[in-house]
C-alpha atoms as a PDB file:
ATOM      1  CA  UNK A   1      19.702  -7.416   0.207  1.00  0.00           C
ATOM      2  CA  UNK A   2      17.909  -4.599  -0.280  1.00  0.00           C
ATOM      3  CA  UNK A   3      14.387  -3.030   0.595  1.00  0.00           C
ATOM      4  CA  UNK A   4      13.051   0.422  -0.881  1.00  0.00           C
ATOM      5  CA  UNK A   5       9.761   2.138  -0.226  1.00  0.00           C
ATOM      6  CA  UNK A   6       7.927   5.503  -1.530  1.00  0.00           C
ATOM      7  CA  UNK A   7       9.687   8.469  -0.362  1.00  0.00           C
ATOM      8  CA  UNK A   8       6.306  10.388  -1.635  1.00  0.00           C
ATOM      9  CA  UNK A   9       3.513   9.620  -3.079  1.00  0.00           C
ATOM     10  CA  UNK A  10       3.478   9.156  -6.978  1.00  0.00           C
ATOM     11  CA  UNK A  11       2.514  12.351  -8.799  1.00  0.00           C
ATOM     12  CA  UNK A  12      -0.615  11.953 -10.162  1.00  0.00           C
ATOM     13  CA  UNK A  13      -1.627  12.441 -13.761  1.00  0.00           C
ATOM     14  CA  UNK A  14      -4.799  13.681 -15.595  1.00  0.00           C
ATOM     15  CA  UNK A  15      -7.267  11.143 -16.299  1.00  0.00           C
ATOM     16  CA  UNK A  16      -6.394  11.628 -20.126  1.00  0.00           C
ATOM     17  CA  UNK A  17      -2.885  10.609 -19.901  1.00  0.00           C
ATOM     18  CA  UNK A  18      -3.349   8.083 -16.971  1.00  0.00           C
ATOM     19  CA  UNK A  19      -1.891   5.310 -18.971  1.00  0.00           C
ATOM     20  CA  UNK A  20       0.836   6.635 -20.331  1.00  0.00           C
ATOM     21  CA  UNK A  21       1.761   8.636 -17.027  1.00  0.00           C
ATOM     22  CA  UNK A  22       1.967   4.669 -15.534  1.00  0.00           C
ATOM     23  CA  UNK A  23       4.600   4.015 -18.007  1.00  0.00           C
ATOM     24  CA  UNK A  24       6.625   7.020 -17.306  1.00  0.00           C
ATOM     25  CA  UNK A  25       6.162   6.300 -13.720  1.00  0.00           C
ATOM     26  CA  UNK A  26       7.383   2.789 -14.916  1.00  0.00           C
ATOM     27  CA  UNK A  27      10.180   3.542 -16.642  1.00  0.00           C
ATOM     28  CA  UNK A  28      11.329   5.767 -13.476  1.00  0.00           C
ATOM     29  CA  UNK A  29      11.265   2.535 -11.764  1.00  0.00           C
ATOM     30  CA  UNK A  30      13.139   0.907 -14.122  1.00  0.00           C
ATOM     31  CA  UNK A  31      16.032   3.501 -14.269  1.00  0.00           C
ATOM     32  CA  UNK A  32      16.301   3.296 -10.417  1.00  0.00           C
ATOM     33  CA  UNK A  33      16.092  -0.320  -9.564  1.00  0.00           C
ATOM     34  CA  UNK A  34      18.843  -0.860 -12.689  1.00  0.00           C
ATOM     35  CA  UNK A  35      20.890   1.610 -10.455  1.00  0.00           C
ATOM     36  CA  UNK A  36      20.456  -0.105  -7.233  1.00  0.00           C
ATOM     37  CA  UNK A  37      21.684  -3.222  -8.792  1.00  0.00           C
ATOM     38  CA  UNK A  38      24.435  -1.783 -10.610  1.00  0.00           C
ATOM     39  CA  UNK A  39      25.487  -0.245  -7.293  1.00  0.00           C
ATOM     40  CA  UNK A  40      24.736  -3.547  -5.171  1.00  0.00           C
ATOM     41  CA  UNK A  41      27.517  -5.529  -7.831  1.00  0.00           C
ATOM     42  CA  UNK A  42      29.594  -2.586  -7.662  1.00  0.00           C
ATOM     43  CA  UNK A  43      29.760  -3.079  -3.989  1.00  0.00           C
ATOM     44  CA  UNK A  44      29.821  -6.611  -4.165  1.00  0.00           C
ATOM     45  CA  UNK A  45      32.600  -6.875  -6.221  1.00  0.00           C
ATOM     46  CA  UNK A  46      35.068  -4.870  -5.123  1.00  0.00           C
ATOM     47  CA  UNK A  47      34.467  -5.469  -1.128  1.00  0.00           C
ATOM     48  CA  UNK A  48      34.236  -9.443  -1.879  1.00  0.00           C
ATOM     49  CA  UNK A  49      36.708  -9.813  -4.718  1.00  0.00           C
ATOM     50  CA  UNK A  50      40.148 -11.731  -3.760  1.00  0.00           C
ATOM     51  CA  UNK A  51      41.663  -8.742  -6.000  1.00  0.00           C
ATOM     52  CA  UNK A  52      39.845  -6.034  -4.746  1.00  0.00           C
ATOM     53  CA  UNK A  53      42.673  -3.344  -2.590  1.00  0.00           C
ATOM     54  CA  UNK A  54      39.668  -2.605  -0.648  1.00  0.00           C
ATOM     55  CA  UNK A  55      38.535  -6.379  -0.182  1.00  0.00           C
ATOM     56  CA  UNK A  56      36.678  -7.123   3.791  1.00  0.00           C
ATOM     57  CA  UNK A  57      38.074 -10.384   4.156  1.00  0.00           C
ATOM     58  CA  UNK A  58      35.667 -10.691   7.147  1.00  0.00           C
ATOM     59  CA  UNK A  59      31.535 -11.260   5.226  1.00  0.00           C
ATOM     60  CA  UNK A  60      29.886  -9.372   8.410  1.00  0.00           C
ATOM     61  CA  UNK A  61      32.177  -6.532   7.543  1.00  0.00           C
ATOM     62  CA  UNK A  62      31.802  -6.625   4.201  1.00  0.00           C
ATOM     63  CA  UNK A  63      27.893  -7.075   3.996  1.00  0.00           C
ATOM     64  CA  UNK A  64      27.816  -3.632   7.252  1.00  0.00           C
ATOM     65  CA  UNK A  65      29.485  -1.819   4.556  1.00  0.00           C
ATOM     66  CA  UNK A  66      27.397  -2.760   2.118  1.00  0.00           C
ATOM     67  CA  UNK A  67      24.279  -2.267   3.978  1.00  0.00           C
ATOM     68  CA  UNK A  68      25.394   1.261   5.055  1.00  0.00           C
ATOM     69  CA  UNK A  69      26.220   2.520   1.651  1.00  0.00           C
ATOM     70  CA  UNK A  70      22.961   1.380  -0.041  1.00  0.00           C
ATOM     71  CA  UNK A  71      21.260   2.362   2.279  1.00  0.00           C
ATOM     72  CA  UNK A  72      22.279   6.101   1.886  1.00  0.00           C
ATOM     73  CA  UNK A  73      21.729   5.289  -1.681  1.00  0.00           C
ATOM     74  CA  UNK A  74      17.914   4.321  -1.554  1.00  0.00           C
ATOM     75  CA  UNK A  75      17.752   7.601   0.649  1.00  0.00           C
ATOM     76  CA  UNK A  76      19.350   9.667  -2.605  1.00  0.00           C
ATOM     77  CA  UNK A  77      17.047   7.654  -5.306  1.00  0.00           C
ATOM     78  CA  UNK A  78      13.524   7.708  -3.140  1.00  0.00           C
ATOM     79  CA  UNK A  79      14.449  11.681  -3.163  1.00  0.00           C
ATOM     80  CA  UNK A  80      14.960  12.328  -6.535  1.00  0.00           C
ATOM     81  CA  UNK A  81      13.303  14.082  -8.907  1.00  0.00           C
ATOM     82  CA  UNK A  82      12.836  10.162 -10.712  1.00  0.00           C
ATOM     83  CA  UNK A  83      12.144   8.784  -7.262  1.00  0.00           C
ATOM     84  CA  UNK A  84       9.385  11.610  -6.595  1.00  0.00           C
ATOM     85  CA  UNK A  85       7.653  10.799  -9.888  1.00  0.00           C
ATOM     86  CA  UNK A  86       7.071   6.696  -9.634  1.00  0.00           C
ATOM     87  CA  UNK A  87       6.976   7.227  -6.114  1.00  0.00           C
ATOM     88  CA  UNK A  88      10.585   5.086  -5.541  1.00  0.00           C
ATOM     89  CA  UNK A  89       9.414   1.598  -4.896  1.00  0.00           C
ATOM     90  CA  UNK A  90      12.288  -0.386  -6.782  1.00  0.00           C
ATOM     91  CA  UNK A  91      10.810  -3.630  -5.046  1.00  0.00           C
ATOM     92  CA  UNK A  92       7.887  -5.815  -6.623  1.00  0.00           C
ATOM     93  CA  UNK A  93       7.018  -6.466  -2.794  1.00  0.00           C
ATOM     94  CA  UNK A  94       6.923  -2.710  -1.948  1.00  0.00           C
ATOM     95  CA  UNK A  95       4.361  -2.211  -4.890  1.00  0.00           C
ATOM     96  CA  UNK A  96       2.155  -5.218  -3.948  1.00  0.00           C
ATOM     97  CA  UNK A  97       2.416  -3.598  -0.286  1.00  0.00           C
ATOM     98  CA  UNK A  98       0.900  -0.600  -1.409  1.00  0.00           C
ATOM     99  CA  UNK A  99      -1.493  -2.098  -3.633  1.00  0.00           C
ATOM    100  CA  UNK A 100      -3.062  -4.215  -0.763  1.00  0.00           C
ATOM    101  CA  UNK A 101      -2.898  -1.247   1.248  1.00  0.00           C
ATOM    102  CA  UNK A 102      -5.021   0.886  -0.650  1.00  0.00           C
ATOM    103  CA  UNK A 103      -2.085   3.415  -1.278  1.00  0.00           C
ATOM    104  CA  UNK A 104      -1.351   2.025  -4.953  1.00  0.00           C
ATOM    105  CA  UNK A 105      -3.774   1.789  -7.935  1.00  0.00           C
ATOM    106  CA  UNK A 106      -4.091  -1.876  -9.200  1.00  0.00           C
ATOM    107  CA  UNK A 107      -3.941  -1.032 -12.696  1.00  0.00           C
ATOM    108  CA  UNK A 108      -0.214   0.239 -12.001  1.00  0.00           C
ATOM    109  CA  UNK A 109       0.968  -3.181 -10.700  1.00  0.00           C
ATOM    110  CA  UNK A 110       2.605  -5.037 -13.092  1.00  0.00           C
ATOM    111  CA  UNK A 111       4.023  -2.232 -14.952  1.00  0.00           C
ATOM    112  CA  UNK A 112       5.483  -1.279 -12.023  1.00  0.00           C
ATOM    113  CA  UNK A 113       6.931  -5.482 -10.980  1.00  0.00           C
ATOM    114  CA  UNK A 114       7.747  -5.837 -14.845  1.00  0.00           C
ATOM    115  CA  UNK A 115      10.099  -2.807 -15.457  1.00  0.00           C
ATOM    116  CA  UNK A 116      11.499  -3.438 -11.646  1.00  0.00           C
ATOM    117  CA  UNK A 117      12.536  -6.882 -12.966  1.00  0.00           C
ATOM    118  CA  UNK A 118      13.874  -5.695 -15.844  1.00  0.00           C
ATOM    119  CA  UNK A 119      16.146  -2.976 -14.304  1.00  0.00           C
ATOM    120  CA  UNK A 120      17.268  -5.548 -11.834  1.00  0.00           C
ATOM    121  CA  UNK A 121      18.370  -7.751 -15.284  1.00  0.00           C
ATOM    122  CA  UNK A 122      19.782  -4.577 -16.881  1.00  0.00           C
ATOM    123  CA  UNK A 123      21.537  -2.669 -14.244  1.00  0.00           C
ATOM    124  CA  UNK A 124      23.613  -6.439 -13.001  1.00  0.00           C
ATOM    125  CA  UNK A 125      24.395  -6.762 -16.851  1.00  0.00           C
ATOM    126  CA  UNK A 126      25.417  -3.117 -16.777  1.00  0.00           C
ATOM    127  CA  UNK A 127      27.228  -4.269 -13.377  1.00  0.00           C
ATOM    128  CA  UNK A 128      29.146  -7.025 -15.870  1.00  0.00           C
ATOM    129  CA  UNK A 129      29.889  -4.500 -18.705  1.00  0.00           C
ATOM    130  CA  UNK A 130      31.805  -2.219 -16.543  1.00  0.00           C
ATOM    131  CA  UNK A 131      33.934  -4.209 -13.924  1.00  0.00           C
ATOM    132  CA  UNK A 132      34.582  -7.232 -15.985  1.00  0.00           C
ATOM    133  CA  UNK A 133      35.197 -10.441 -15.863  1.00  0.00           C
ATOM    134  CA  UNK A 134      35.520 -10.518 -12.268  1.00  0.00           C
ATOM    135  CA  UNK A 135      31.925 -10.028 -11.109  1.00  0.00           C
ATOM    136  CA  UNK A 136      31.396 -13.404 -12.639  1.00  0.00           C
ATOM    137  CA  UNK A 137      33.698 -15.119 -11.182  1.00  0.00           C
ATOM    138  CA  UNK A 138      33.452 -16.680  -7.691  1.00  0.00           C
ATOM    139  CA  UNK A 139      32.837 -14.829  -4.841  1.00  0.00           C
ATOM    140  CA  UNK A 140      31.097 -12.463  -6.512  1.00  0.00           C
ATOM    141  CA  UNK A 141      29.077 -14.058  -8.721  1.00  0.00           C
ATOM    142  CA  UNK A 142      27.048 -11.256 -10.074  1.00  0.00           C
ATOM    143  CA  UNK A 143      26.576 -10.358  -6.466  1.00  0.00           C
ATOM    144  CA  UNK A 144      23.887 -13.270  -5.903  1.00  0.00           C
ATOM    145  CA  UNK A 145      22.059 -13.820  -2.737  1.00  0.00           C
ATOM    146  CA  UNK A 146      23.115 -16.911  -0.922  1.00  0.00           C
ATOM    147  CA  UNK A 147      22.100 -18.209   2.468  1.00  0.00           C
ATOM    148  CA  UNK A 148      24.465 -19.513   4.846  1.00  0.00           C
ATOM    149  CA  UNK A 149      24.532 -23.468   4.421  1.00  0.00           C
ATOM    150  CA  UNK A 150      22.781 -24.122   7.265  1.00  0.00           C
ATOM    151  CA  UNK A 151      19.950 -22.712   6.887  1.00  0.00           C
ATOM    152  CA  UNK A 152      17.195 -25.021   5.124  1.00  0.00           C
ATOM    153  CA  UNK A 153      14.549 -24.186   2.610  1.00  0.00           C
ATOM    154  CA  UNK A 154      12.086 -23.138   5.147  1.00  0.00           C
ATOM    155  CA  UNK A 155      14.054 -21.035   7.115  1.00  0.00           C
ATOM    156  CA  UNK A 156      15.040 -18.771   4.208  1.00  0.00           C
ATOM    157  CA  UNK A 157      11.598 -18.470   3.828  1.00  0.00           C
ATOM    158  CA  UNK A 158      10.300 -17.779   6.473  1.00  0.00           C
ATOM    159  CA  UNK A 159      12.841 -14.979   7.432  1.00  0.00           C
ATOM    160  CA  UNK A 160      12.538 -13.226   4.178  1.00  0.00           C
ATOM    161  CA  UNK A 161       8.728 -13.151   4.786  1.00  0.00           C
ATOM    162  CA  UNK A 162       8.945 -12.163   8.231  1.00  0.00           C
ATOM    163  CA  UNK A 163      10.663  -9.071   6.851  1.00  0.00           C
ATOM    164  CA  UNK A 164       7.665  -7.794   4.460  1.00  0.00           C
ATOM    165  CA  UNK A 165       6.048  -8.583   6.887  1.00  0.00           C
ATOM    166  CA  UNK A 166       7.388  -5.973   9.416  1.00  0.00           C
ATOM    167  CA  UNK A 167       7.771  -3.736   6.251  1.00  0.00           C
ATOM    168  CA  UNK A 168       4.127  -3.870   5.128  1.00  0.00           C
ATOM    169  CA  UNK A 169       3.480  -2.710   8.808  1.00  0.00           C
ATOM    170  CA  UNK A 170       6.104  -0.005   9.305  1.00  0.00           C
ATOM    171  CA  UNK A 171       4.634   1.547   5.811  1.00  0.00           C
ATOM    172  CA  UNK A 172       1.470   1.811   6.562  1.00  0.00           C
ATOM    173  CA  UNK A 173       2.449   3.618   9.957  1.00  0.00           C
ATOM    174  CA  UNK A 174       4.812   6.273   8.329  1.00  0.00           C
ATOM    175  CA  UNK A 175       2.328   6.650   5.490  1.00  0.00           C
ATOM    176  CA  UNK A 176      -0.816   7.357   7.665  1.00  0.00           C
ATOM    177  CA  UNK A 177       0.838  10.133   8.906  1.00  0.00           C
ATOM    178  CA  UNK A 178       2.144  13.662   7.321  1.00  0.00           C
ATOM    179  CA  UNK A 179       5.234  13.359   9.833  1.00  0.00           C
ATOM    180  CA  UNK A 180       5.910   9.755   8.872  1.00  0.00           C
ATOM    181  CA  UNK A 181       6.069  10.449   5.111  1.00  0.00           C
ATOM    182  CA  UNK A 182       8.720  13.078   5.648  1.00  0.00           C
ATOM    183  CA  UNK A 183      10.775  10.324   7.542  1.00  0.00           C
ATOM    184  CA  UNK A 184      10.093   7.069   4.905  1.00  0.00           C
ATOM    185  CA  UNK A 185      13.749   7.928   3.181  1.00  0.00           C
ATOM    186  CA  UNK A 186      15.419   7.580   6.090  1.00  0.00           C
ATOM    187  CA  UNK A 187      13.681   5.061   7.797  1.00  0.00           C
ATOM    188  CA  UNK A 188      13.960   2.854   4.477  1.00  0.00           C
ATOM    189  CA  UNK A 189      17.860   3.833   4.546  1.00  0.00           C
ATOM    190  CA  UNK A 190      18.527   2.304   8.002  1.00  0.00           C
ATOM    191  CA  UNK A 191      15.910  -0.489   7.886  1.00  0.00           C
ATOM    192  CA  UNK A 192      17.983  -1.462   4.523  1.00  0.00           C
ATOM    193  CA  UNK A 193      20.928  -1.035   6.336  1.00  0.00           C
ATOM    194  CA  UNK A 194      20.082  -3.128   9.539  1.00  0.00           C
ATOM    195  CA  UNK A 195      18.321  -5.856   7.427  1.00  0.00           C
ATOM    196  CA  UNK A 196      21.527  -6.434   4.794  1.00  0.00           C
ATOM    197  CA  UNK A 197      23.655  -6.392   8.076  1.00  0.00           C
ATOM    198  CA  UNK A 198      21.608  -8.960  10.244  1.00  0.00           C
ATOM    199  CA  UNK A 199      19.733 -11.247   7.658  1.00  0.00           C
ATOM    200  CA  UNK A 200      22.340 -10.603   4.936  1.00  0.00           C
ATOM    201  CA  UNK A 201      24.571 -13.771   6.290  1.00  0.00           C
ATOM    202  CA  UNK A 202      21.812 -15.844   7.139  1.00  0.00           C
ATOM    203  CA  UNK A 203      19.270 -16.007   5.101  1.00  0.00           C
ATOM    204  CA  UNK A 204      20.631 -13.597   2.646  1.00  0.00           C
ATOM    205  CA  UNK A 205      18.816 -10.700   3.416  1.00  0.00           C
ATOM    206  CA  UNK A 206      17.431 -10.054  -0.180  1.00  0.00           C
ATOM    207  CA  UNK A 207      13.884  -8.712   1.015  1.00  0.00           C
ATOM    208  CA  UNK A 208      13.124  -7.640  -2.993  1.00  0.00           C
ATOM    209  CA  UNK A 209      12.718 -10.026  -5.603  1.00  0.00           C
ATOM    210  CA  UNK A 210      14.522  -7.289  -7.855  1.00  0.00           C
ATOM    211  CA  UNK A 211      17.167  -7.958  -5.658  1.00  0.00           C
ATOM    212  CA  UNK A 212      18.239 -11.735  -6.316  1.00  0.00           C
ATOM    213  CA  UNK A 213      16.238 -11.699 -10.447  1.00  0.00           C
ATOM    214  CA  UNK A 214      18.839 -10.219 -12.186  1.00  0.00           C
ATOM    215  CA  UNK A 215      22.133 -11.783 -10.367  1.00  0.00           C
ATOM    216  CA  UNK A 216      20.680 -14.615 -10.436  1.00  0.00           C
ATOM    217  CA  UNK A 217      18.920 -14.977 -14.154  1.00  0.00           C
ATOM    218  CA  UNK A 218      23.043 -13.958 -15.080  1.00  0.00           C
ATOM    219  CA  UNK A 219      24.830 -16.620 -12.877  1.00  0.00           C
ATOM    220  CA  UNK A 220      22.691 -19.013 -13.742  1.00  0.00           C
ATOM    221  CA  UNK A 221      22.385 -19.803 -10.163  1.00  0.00           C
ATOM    222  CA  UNK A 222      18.389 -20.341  -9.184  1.00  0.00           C
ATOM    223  CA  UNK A 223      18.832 -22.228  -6.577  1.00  0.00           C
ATOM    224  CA  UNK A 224      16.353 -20.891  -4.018  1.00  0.00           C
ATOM    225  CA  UNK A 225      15.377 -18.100  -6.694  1.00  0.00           C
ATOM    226  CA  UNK A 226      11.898 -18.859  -5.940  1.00  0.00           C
ATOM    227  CA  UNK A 227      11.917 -18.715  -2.563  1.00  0.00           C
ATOM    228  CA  UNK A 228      13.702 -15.083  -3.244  1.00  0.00           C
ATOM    229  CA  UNK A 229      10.311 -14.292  -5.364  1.00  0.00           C
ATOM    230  CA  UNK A 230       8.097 -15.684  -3.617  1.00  0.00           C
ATOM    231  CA  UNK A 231       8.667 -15.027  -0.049  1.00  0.00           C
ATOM    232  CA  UNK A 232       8.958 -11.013  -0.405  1.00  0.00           C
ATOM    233  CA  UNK A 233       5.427 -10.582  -2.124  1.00  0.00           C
ATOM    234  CA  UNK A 234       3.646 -12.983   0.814  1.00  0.00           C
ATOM    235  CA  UNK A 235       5.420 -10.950   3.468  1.00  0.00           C
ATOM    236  CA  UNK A 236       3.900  -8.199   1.541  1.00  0.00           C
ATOM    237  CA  UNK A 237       0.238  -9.746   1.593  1.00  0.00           C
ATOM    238  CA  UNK A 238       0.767 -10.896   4.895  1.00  0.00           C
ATOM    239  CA  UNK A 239       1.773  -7.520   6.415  1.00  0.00           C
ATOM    240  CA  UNK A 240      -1.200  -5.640   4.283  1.00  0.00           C
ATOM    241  CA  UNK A 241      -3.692  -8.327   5.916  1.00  0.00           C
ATOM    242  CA  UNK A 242      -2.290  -7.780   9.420  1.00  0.00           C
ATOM    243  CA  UNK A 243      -2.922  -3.726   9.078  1.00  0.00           C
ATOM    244  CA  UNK A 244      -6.226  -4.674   8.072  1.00  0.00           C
ATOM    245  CA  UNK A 245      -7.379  -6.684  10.607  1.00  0.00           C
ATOM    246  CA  UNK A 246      -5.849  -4.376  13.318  1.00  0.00           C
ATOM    247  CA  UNK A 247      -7.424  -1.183  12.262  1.00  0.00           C
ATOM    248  CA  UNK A 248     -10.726  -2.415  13.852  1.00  0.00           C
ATOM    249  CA  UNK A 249      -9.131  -2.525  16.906  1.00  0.00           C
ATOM    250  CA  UNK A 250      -7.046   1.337  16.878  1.00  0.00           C
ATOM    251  CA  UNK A 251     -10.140   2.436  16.065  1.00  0.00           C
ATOM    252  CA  UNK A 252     -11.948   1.234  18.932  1.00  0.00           C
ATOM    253  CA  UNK A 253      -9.248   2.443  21.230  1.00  0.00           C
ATOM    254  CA  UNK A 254     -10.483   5.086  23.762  1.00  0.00           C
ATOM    255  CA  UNK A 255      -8.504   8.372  22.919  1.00  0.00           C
ATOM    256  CA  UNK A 256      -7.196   9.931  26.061  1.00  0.00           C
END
């Protein structure tokens, strides 16, 4: 249910340490995205848990809550010192956003998606370690992503694309701009926020396939896992081609 984006761009290295700099960069990303999960079953467990003091009995309560909190907590990691350095993507689609925007070097990809997937594994384990048996238990589940029943196959993915979608967009406005970079952590914080509130009981509302590998992989609940991978990173292509074919078109706009 959650959505991150660069807060700045990544620092850049020398030419002579390039590939080792994308590792470091990497394994930034992987210390973050293991926190946002560890946070996200944190959250998960003890607002959904039947023996939680602080259980929301109500989901749209529970998942506002949720939204609200991780959102602030994107905000903190896309602003720290760890965030500054990889650039604080903690989302496969985010990367493949940037890449097909031009803002994101090609060579960094799947550093970047591998040690996001593997924080996402490590950080719901770590999730699992420290509260117990009871994040694997039903509700929580390791905090999985599940739609509501009634919505179908197609509707969950088209949803969770429609939201890279908008995201791909709404990145490449803030980052064409000095003004718009300075406002990414907060914009990230509240779109996070909205998008875990609104889509979260619907379609789920996972918008990163970091999100939904690691519960998921641990529950041993798949079901619609690929649709959770899948739909994200052609949001993300989708969006990137959009931008592209309207730039033509600012361009030619008369300037008043």
């Amino acid at each position: 249910m959650t959505i991150t984006t660069p807060a700045v761009p990544a620092q850049a290295d020398p030419p002579t340490s390039a590939e080792s700099g994308i590792l470091r960069r990497a394994a930034c990303e992987f210390g973050l995205t293991g926190l946002l999960l560890f946070f996200v079953v944190t959250g998960v467990r003890w607002l959904v848990a039947p023996d939680s003091p602080i259980s929301a009995h109500d989901i749209h309560y529970a998942l506002a809550i949720l939204g609200v909190t991780i959102g602030v907590l994107l905000t903190v990691f896309m602003t720290s010192p760890p965030g500054r350095r990889s650039g604080g993507h903690l989302n496969p689609a985010v990367t493949i956003a940037l890449w097909r925007l031009g803002a994101f070097p090609a060579r960094a990809v799947v550093p970047y998606v591998t040690a996001q997937l593997a924080g996402s594994v490590a950080g719901t384990a770590l999730g699992r370690l420290v509260w117990g048996p009871a994040v694997s238990r039903v509700p929580v589940g390791y905090a999985t992503v599940h739609a509501d029943p009634a919505w179908d196959a197609t509707a969950i993915l088209t949803a969770e694309t429609g939201v890279l979608v908008l995201l791909t967009v709404m990145l490449s406005v803030l980052l064409a701009h000095p003004a718009g970079r300075r406002l990414l952590p907060c914009a990230v914080g509240l779109a996070t926020a909205v998008i875990i509130a609104t889509f979260g009981p619907l379609s789920g509302g996972s918008a990163n396939p970091a999100r939904q590998f690691g519960p998921a992989l641990l529950a041993q609940d798949t079901t619609h896992l690929w649709i959770y991978l899948l739909a994200p990173v052609l949001g993300a292509v989708l969006g990137a081609a959009l931008v592209a074919l309207a730039k033509p078109l600012t361009a030619q706009r008369p300037r008043c």
